[in-house]
Protein backbone atom coordinates (compact mmCIF):
# COMPACT_ATOMS: atom_id res chain seq x y z
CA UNK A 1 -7.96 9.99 7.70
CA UNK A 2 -6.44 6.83 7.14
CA UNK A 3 -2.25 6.23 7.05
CA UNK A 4 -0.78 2.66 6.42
CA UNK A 5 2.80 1.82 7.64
CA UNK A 6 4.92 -0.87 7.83
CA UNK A 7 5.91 -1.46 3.95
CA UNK A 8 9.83 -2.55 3.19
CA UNK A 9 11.72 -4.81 1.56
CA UNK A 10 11.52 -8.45 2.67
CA UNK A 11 12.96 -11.64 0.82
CA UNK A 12 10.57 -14.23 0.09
CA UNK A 13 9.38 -15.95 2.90
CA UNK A 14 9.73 -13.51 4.94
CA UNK A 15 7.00 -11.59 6.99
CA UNK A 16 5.81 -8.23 7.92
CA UNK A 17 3.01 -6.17 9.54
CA UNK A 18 0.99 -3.55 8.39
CA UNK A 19 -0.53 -1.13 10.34
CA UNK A 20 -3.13 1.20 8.81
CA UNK A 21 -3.95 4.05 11.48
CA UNK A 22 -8.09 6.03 11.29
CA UNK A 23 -8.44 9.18 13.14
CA UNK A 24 -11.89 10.05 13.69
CA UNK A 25 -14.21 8.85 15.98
CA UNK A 26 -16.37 6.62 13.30
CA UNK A 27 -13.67 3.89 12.75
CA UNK A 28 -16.01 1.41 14.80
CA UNK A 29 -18.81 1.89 12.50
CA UNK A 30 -17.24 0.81 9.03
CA UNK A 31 -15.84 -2.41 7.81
CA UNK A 32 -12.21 -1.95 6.53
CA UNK A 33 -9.80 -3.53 3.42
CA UNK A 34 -6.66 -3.73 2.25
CA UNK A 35 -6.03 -3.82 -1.41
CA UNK A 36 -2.25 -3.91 -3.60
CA UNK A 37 -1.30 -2.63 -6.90
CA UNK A 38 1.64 -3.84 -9.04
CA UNK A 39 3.37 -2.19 -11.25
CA UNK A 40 1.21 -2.24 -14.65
CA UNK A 41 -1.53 -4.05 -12.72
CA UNK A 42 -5.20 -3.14 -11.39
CA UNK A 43 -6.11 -2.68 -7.88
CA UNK A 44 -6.37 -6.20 -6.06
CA UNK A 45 -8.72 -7.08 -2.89
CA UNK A 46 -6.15 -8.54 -0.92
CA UNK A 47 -8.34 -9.15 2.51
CA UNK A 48 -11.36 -7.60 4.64
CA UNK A 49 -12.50 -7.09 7.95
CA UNK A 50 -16.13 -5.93 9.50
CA UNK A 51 -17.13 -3.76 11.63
CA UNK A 52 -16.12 -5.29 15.07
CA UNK A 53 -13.42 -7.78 13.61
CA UNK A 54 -15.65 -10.94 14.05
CA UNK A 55 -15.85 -11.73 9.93
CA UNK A 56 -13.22 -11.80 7.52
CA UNK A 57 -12.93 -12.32 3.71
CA UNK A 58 -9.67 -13.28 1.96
CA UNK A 59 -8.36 -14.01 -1.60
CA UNK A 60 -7.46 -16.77 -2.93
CA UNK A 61 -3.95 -15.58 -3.88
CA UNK A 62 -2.87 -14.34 0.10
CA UNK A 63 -5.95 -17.14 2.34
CA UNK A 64 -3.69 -19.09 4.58
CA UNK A 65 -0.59 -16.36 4.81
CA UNK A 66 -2.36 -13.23 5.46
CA UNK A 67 -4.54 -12.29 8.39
CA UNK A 68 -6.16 -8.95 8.77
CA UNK A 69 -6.98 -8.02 12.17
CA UNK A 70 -8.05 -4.67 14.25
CA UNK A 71 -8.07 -3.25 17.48
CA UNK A 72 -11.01 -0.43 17.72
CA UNK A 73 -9.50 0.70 20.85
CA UNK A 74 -6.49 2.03 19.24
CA UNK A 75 -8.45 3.41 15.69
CA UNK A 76 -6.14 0.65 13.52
CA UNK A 77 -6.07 -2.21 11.69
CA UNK A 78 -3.42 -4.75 10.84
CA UNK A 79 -2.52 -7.23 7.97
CA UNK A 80 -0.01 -9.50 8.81
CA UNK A 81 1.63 -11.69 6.55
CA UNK A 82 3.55 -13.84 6.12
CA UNK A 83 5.60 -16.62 4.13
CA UNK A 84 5.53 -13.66 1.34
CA UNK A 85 5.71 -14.50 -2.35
CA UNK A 86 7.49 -12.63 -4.88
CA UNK A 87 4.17 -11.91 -6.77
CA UNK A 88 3.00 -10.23 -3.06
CA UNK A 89 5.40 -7.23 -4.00
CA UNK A 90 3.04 -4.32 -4.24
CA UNK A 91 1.99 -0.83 -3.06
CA UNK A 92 -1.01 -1.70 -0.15
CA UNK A 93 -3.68 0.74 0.24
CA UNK A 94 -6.00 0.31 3.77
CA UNK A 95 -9.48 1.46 2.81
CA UNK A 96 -12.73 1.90 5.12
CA UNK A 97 -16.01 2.20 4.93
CA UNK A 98 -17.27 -1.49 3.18
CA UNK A 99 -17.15 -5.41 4.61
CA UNK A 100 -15.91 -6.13 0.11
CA UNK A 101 -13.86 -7.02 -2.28
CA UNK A 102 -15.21 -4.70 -3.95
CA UNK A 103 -13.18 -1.11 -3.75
CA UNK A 104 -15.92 1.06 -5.73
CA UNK A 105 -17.73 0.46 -2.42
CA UNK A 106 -14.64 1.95 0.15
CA UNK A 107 -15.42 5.70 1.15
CA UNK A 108 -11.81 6.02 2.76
CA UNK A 109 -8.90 5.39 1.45
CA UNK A 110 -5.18 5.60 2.79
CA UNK A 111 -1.46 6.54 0.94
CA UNK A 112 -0.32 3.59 0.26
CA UNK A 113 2.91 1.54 1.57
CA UNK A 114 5.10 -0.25 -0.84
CA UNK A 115 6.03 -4.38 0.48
CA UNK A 116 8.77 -5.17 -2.07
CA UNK A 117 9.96 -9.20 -2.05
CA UNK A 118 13.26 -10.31 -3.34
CA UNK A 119 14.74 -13.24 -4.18
């Protein structure tokens, strides 16, 4: 129900765009996330959005070079970010169904995309 896109390899500084993609005619209803892994590393909030994109909740680690962003019309949000970090390499899951940080509280969850940085 959900499918993120936009992962590659970037070199530090660098930016990119993520697009995560909800079919289904609910996506208005539901706050939405995006979360990383690293290798050997737990899940990580990474940003959040609610329900009609007016609130937003960011770590500490990405507030300032991320922004997470959504367009209901077209069933997707966005995290764009940018001057990436080598620490930022990670696979980034979308998830739906919370305004957290929390993920125990996301219903929906996407593949992930992998966002490598190199130096």
């Amino acid at each position: 129900q959900l499918q993120a896109s936009g992962g590659g390899l970037v070199q530090a500084g660098g930016s990119l765009r993520l697009s995560c993609a909800a079919s289904g005619r609910t996506f208005n209803n539901y706050g939405m996330g995006w979360f990383r892994q690293a290798p050997g590393k737990e899940r990580e909030f990474v940003a959040t959005i609610s329900r009609i994109g007016i609130s937003f909740l960011y770590s500490d680690s990405v507030k300032g070079r991320f922004t997470i962003s959504r367009d209901n019309a077209k069933n997707t949000v966005y995290l764009q970010m940018n001057s990436l970090k080598l620490e930022d390499t990670a696979v980034y899951y979308c998830a739906g169904g919370a305004y957290s940080s929390d993920w125990r509280l996301y219903v929906y969850w996407g593949r992930g995309t992998l966002v490598t940085v190199s130096s």
